[in-house]
PDB file of N, CA and C in Angstrom:
ATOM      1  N   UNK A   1     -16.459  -6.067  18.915  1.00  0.00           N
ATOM      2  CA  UNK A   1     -16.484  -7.143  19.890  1.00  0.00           C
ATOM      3  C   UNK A   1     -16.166  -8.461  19.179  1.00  0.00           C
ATOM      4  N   UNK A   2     -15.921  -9.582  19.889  1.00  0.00           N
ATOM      5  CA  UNK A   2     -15.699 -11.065  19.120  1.00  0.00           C
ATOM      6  C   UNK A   2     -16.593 -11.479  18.506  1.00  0.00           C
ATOM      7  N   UNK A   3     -16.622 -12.451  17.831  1.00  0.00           N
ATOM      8  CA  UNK A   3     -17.310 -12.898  16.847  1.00  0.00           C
ATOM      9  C   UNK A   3     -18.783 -13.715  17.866  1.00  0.00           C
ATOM     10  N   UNK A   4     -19.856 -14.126  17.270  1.00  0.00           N
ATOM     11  CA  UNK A   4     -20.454 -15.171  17.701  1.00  0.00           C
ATOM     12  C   UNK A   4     -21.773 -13.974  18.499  1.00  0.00           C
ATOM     13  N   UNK A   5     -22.538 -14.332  19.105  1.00  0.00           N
ATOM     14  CA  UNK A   5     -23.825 -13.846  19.847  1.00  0.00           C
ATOM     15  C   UNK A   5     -23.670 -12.215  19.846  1.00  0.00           C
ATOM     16  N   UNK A   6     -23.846 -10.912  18.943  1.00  0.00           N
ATOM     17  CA  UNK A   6     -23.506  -9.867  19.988  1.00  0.00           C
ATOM     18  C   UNK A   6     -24.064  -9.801  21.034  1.00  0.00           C
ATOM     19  N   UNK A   7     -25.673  -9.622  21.497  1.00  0.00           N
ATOM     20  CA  UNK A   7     -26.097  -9.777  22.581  1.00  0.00           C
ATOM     21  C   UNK A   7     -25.754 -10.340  23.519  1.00  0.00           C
ATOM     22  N   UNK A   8     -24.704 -11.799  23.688  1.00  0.00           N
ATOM     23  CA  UNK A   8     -23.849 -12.122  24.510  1.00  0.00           C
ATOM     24  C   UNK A   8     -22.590 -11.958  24.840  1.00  0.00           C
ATOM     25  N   UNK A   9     -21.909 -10.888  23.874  1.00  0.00           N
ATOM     26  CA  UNK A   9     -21.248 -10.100  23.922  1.00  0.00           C
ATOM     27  C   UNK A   9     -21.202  -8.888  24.873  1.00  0.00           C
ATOM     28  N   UNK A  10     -22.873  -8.706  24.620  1.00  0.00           N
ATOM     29  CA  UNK A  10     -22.547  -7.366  25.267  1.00  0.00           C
ATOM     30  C   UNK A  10     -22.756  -7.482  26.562  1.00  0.00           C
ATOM     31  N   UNK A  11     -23.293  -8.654  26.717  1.00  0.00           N
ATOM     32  CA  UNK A  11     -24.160  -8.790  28.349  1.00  0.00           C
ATOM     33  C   UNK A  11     -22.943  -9.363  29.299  1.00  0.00           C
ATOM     34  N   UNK A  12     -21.790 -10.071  28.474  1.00  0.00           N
ATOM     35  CA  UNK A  12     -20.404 -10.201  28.873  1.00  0.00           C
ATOM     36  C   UNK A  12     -19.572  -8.929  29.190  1.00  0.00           C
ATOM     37  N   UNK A  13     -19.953  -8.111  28.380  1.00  0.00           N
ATOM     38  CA  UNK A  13     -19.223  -6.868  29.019  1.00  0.00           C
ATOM     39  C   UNK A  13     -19.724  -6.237  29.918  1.00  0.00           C
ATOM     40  N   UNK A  14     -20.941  -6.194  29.999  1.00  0.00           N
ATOM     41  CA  UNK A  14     -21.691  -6.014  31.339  1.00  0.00           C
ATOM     42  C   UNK A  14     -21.193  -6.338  32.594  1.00  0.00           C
ATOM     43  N   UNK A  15     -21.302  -7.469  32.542  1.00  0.00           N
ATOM     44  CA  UNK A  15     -20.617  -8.609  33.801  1.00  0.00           C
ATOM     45  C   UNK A  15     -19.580  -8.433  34.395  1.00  0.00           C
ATOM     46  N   UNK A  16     -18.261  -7.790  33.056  1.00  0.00           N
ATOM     47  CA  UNK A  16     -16.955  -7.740  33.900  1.00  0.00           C
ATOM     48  C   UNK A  16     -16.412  -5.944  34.370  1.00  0.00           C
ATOM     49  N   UNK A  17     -17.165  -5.402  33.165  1.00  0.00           N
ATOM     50  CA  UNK A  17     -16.825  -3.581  32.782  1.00  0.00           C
ATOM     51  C   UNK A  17     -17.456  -3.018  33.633  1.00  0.00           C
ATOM     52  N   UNK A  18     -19.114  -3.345  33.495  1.00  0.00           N
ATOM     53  CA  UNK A  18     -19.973  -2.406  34.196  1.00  0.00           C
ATOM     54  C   UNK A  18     -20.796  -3.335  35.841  1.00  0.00           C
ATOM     55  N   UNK A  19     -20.170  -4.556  35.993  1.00  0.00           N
ATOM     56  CA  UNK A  19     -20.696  -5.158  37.118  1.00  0.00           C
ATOM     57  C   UNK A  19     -22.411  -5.419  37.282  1.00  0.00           C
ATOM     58  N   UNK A  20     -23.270  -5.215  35.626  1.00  0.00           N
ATOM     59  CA  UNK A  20     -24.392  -5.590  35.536  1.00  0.00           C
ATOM     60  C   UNK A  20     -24.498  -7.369  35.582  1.00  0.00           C
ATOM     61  N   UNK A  21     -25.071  -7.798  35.964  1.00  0.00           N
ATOM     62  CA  UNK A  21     -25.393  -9.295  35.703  1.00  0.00           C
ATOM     63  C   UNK A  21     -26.192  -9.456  34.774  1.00  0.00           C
ATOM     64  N   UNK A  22     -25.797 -10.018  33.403  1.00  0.00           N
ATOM     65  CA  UNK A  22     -25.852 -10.518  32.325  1.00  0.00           C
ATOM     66  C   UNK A  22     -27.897 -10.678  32.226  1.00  0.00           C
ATOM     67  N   UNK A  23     -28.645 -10.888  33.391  1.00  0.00           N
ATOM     68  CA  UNK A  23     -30.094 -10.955  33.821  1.00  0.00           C
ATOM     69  C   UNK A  23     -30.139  -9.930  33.657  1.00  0.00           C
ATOM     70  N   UNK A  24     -29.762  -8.950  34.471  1.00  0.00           N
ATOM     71  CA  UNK A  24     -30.322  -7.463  34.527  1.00  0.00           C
ATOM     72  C   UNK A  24     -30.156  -6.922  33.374  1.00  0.00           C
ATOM     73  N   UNK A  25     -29.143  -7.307  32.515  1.00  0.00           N
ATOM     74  CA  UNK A  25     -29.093  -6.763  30.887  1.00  0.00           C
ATOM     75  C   UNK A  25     -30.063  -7.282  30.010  1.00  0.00           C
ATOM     76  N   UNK A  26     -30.081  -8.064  30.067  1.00  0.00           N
ATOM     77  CA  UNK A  26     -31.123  -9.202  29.156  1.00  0.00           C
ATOM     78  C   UNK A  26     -32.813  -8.483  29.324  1.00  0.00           C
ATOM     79  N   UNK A  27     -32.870  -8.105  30.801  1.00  0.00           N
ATOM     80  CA  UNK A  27     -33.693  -7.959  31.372  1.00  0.00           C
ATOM     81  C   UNK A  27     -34.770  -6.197  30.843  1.00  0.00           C
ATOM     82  N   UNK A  28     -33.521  -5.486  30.526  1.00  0.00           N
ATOM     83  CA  UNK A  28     -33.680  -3.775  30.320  1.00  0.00           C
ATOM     84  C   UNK A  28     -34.973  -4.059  28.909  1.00  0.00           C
ATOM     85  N   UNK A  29     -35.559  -3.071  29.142  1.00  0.00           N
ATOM     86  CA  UNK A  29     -36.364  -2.588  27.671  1.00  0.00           C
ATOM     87  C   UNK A  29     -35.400  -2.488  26.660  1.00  0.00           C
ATOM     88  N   UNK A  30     -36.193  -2.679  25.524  1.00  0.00           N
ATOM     89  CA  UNK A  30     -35.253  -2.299  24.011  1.00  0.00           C
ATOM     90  C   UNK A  30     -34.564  -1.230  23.938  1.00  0.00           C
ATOM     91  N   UNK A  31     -35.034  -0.235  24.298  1.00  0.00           N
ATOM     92  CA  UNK A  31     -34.635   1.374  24.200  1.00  0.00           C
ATOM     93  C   UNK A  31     -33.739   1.432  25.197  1.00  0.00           C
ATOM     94  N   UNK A  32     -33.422   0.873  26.397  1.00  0.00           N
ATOM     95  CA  UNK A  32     -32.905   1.033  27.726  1.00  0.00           C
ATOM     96  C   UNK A  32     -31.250   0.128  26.756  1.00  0.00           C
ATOM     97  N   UNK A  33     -32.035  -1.186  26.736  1.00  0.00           N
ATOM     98  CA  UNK A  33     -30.596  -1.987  25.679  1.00  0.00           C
ATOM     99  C   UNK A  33     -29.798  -1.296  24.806  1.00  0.00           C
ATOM    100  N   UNK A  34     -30.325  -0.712  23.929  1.00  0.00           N
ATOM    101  CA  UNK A  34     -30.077   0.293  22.592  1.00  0.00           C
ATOM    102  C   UNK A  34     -28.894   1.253  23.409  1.00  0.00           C
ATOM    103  N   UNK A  35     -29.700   1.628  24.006  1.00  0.00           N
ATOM    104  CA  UNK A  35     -28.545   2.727  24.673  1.00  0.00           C
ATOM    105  C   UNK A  35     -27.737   2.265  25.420  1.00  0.00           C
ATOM    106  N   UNK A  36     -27.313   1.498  25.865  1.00  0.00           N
ATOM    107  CA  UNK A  36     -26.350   0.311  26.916  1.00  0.00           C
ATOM    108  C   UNK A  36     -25.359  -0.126  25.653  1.00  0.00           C
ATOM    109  N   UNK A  37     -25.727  -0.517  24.737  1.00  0.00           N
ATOM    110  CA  UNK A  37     -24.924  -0.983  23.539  1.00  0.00           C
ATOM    111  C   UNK A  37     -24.461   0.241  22.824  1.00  0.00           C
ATOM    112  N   UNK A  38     -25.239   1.189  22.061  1.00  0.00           N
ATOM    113  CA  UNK A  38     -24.366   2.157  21.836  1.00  0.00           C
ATOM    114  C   UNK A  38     -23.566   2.969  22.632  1.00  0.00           C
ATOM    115  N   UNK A  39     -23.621   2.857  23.851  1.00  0.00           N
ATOM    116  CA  UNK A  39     -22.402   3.529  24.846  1.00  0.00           C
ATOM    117  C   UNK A  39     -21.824   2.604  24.804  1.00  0.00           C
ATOM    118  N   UNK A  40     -21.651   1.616  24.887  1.00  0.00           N
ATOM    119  CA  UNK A  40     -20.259   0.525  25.229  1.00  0.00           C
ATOM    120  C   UNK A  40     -19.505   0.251  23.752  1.00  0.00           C
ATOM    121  N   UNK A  41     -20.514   0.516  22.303  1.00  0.00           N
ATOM    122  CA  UNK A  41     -19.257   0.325  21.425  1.00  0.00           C
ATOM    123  C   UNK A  41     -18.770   1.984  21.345  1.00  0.00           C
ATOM    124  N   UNK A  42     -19.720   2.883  21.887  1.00  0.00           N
ATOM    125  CA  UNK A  42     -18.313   4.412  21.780  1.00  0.00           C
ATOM    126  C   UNK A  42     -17.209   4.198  22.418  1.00  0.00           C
ATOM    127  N   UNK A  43     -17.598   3.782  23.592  1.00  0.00           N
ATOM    128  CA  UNK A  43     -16.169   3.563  24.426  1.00  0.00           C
ATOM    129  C   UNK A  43     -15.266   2.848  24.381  1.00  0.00           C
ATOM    130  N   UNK A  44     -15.931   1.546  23.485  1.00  0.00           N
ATOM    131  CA  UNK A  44     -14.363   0.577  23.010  1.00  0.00           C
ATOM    132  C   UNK A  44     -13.529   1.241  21.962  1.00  0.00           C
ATOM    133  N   UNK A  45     -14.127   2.135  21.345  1.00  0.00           N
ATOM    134  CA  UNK A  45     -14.162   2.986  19.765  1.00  0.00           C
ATOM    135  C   UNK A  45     -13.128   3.677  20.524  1.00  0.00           C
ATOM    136  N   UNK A  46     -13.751   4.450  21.338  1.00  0.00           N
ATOM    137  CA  UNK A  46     -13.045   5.344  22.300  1.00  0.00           C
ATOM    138  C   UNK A  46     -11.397   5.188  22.610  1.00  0.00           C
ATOM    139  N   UNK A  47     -11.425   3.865  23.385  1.00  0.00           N
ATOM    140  CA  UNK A  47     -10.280   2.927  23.768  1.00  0.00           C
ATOM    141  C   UNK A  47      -9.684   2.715  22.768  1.00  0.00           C
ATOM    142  N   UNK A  48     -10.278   2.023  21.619  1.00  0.00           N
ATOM    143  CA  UNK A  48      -9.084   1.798  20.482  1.00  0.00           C
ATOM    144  C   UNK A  48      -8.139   2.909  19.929  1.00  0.00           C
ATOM    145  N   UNK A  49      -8.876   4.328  20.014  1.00  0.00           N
ATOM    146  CA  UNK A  49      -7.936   5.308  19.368  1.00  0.00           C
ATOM    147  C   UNK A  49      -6.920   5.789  20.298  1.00  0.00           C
ATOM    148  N   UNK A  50      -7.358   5.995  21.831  1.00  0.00           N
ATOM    149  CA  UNK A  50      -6.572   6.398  22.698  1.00  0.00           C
ATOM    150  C   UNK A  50      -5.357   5.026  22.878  1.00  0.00           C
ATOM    151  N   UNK A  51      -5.413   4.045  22.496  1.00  0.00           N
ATOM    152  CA  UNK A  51      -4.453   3.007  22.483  1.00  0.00           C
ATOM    153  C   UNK A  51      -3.586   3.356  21.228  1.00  0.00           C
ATOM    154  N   UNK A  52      -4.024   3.507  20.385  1.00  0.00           N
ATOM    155  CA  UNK A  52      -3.697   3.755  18.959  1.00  0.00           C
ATOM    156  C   UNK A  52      -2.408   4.869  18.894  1.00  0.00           C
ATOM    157  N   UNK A  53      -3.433   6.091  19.683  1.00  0.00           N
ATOM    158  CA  UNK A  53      -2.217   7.194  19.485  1.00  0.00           C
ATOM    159  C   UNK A  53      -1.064   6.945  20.428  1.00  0.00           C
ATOM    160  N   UNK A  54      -1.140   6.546  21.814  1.00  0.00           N
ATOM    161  CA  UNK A  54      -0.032   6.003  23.072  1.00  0.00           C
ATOM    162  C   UNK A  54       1.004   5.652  22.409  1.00  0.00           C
ATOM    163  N   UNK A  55       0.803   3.978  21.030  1.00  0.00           N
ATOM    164  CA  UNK A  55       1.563   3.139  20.663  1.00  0.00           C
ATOM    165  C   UNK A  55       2.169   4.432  19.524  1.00  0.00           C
ATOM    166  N   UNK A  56       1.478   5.046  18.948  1.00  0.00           N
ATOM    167  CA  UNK A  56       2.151   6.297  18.133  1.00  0.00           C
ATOM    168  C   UNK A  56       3.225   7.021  18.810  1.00  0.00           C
ATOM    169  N   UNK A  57       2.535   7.472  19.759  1.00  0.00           N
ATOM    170  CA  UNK A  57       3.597   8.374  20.672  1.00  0.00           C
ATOM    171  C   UNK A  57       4.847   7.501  20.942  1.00  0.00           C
ATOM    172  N   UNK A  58       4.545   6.680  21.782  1.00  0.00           N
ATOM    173  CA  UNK A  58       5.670   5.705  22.372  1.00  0.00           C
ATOM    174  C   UNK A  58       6.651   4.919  21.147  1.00  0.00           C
ATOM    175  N   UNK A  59       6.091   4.852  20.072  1.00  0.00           N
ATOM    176  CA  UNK A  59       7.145   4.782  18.392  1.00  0.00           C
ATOM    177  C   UNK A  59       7.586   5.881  18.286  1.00  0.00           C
ATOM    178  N   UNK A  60       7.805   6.744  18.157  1.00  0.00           N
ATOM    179  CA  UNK A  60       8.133   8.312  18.358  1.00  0.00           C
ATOM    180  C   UNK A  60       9.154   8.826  19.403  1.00  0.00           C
ATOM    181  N   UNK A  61       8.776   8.134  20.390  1.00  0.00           N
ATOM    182  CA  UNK A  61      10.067   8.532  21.600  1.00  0.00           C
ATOM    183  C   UNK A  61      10.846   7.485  21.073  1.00  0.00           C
ATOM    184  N   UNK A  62      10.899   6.215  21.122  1.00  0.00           N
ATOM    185  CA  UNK A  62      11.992   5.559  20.444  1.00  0.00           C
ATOM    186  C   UNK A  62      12.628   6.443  19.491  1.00  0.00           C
ATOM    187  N   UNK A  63      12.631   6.878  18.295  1.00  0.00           N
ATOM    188  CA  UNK A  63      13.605   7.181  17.728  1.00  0.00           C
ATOM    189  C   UNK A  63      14.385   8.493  17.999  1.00  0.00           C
TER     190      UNK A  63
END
């Protein structure tokens, strides 16, 4: 994620990804948070490789 607050990071991705309001995140138990954050960096993790291989593939049909 960008630099600066993660916790406001993540409660930003909340807001736009998962339609939580940034309160209701803030709001979860530790353990409830914990797990809200480690699912959202698998899935950017996630996203980066499936982007990764596309731009592979799509270099590949070019030549």
């Amino acid at each position: 994620m960008n630099d600066g607050d993660s916790e406001a990071n993540i409660a930003y991705y909340c807001l736009h990804k998962l339609h939580i309001l940034p309160s209701q995140f803030l709001n979860l138990d530790d353990e409830e948070k914990a797990f809200v954050i480690a699912s959202i960096k698998i899935k950017i993790e996630n996203d980066k490789k499936k982007e990764k291989e596309m731009k592979r593939k799509s270099r590949s049909k070019k030549r």
